[in-house]
Protein backbone atom coordinates (compact mmCIF):
# COMPACT_ATOMS: atom_id res chain seq x y z
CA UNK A 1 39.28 -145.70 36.92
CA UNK A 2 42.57 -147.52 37.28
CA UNK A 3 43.54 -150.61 37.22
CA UNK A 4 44.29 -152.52 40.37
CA UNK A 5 46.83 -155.31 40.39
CA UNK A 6 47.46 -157.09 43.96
CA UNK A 7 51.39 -158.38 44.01
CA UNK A 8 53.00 -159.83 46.67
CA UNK A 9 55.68 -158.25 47.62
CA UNK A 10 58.17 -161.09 48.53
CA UNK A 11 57.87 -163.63 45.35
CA UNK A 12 55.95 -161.23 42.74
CA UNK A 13 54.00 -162.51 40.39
CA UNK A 14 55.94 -162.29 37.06
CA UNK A 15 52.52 -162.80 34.76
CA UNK A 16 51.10 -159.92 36.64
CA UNK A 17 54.25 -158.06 36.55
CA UNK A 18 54.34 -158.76 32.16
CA UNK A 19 50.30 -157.11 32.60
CA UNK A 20 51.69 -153.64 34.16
CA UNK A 21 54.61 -153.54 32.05
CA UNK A 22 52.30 -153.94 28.34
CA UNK A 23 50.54 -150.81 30.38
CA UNK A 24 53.58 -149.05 30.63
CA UNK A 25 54.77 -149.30 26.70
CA UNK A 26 51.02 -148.19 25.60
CA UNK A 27 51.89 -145.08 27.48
CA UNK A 28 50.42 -145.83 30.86
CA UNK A 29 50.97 -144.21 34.54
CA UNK A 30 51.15 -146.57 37.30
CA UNK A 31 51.63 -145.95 41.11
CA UNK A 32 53.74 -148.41 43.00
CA UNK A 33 55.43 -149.27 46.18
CA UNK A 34 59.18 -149.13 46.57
CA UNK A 35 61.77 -149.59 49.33
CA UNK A 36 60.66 -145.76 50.74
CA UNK A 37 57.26 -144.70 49.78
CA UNK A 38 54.79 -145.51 46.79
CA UNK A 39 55.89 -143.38 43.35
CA UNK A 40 54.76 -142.95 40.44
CA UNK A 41 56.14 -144.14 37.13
CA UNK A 42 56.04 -143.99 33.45
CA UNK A 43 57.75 -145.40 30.50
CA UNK A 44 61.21 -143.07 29.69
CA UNK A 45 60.34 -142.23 26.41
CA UNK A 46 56.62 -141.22 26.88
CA UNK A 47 56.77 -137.84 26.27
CA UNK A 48 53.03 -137.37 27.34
CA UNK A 49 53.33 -139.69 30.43
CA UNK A 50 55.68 -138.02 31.87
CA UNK A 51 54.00 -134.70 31.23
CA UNK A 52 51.12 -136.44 33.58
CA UNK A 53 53.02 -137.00 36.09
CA UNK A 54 54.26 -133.41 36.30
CA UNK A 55 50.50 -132.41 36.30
CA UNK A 56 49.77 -134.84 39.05
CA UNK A 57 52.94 -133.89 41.27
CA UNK A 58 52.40 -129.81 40.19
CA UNK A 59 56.13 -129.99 39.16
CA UNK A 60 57.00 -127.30 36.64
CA UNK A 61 59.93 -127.92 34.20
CA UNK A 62 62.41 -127.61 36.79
CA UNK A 63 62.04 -130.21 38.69
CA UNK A 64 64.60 -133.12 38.27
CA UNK A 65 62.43 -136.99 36.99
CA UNK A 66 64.51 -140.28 38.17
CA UNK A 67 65.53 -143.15 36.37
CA UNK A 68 64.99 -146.06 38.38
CA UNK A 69 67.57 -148.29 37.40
CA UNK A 70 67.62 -152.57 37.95
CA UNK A 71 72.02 -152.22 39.62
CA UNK A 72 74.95 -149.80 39.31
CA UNK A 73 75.71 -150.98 35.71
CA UNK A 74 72.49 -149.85 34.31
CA UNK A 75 73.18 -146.41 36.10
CA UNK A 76 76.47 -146.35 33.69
CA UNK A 77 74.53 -145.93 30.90
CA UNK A 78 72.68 -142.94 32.14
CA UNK A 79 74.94 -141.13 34.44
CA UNK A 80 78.61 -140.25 35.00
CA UNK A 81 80.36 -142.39 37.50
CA UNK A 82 84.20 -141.68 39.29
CA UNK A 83 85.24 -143.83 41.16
CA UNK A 84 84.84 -142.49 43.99
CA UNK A 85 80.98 -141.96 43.57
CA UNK A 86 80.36 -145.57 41.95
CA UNK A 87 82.15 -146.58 45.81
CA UNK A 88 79.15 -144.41 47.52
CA UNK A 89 76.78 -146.01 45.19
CA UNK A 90 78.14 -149.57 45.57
CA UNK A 91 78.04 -149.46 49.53
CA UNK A 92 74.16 -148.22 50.02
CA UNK A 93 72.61 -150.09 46.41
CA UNK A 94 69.98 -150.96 46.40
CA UNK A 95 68.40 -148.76 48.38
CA UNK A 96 66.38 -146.07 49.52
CA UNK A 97 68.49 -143.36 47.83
CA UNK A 98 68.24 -140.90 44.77
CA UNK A 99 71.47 -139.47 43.34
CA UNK A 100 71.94 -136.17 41.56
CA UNK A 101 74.64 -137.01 38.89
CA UNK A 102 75.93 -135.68 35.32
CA UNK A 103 73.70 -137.46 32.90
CA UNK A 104 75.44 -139.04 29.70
CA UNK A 105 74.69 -138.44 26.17
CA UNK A 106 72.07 -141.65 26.17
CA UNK A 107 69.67 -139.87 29.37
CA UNK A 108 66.91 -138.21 27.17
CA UNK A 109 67.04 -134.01 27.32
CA UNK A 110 63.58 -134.04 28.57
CA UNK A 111 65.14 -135.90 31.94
CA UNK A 112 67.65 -133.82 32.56
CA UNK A 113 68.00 -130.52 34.86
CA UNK A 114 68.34 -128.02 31.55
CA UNK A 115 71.21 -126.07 33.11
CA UNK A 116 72.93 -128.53 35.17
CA UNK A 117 72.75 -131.45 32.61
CA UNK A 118 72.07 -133.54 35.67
CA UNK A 119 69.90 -136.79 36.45
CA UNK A 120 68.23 -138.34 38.92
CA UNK A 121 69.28 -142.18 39.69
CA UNK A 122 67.59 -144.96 41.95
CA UNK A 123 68.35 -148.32 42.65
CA UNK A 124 65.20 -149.51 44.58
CA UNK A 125 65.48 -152.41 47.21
CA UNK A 126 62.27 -153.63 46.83
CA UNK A 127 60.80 -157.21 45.44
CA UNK A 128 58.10 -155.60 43.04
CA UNK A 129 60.58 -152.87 41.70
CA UNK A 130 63.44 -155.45 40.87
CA UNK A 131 61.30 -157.57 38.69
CA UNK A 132 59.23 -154.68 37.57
CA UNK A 133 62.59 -153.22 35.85
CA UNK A 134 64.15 -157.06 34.89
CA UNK A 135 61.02 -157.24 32.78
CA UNK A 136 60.88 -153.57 31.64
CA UNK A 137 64.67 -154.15 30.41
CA UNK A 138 65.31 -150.40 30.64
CA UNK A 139 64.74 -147.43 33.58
CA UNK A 140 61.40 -146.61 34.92
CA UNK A 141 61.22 -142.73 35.04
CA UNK A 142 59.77 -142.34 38.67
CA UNK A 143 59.33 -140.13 41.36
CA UNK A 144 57.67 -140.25 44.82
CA UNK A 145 53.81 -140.10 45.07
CA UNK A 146 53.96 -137.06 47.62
CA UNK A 147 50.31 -135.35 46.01
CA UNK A 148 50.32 -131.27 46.04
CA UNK A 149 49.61 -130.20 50.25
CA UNK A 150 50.38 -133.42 51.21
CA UNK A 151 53.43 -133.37 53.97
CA UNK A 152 54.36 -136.95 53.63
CA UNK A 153 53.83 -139.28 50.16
CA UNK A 154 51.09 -142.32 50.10
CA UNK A 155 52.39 -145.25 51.77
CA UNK A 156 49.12 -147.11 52.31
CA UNK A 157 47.57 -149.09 49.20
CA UNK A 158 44.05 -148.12 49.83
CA UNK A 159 45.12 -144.24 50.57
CA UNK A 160 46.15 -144.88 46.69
CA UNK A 161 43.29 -146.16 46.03
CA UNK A 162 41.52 -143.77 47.04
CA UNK A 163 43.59 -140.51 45.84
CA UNK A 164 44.53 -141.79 42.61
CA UNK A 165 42.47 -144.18 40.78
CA UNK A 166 40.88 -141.26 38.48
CA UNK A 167 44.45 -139.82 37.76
CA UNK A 168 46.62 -143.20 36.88
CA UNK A 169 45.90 -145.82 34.70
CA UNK A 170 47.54 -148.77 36.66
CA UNK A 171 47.79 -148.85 41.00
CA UNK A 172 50.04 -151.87 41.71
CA UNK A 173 49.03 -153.10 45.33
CA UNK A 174 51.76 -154.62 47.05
CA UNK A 175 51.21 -153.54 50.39
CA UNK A 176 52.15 -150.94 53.11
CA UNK A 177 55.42 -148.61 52.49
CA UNK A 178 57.47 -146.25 54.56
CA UNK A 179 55.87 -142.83 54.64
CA UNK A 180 59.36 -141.58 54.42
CA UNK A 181 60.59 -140.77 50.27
CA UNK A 182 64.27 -141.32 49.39
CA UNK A 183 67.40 -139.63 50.84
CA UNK A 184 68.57 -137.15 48.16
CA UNK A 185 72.21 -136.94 47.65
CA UNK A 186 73.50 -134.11 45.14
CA UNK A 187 76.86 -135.81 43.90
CA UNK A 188 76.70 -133.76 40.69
CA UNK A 189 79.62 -131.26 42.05
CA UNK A 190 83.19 -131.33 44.20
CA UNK A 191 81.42 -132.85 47.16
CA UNK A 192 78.31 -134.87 47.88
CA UNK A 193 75.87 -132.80 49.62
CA UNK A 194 72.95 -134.21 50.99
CA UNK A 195 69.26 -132.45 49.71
CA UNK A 196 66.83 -134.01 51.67
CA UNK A 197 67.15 -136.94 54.47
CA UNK A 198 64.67 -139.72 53.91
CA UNK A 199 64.52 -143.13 54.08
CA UNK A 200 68.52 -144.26 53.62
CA UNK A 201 70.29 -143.53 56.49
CA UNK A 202 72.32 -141.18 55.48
CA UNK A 203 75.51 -142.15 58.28
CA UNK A 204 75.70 -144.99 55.72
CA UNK A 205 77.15 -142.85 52.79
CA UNK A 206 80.08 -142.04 55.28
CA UNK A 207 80.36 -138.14 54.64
């Protein structure tokens, strides 16, 4: 059974906070709530983790992980940036938003789409998340908690609960979420294209 840690999501508590993120460096998968839906999450360098999630999400090795990142000059480290796309990510960060972009030499292989050399970026706009990745001190790799049939991801704390406390080791409670995931925007080529319209508006990216 999982853990269950009750935050508040306006003025999380940081001790609680320091709990899940020991979890997360002894190789733990937690489910948490973010600015769209809940998600899932693992440490970026676990390896095995991260090969849970893809388990848990029926992904195969195709399917593009996200760094959730703490602002736009984390992103820097993991992704490449023009200026015109760090202008698209200024003006909707944070947010509910995932970008496709080139990943840099420092985003781990295992991350990355294997042809396209791409990544996966979020900057969340959520309480819990912010702190979550202040202590962390590095990206969360992350993606939405949408379960295999499902049509829309968990949004409701005790639909966690009750789906996932046999497959992750820590749920962090903080309360309802959107039952829409993120807007997906592909900026990896010529032109931003959008992949899927979530959360983020996407009139806001001004395409």
């Amino acid at each position: 059974m999982a853990q269950h840690v009750s935050i508040h999501p306006v003025d999380p508590q940081r001790r609680l906070i320091l709990q899940v993120v020991e979890q997360l460096h002894a190789g733990a998968v937690i489910a948490y709530p973010t600015d769209s839906s809940y998600a899932l999450g693992c440490h970026m360098g676990d390896k095995q983790a991260m090969e849970r999630i893809r388990r848990l999400r029926g992904f195969d090795d195709r399917h593009h992980m996200t760094l959730l990142c703490r602002d736009l000059s984390e992103i820097s480290t993991y992704a490449k940036v023009d200026n015109r796309q760090y202008r698209m990510l200024r003006s909707v960060t944070p947010g509910p938003y995932t970008f496709i972009l080139k990943a840099t030499h420092e985003t781990p292989r295992r991350l990355q789409d294997a042809k396209r050399k791409t990544v996966g970026i979020r900057v969340p706009d959520h309480n819990i998340c912010q702190v979550l990745l202040d202590v962390l001190g590095e990206p969360l790799m992350t993606c939405t908690a949408l379960l295999p049939g499902d049509e829309l991801p968990l949004s409701d704390p005790d639909d966690v609960l009750d789906r996932l406390d046999r497959d992750v080791d820590v749920i962090v409670d903080g309360g309802a979420c959107s039952v829409e995931p993120t807007t997906i925007v592909d900026m990896s080529g010529d032109l931003p294209e959008i992949i899927r319209e979530g959360q983020g508006p996407v009139a806001a990216l001004g395409l």
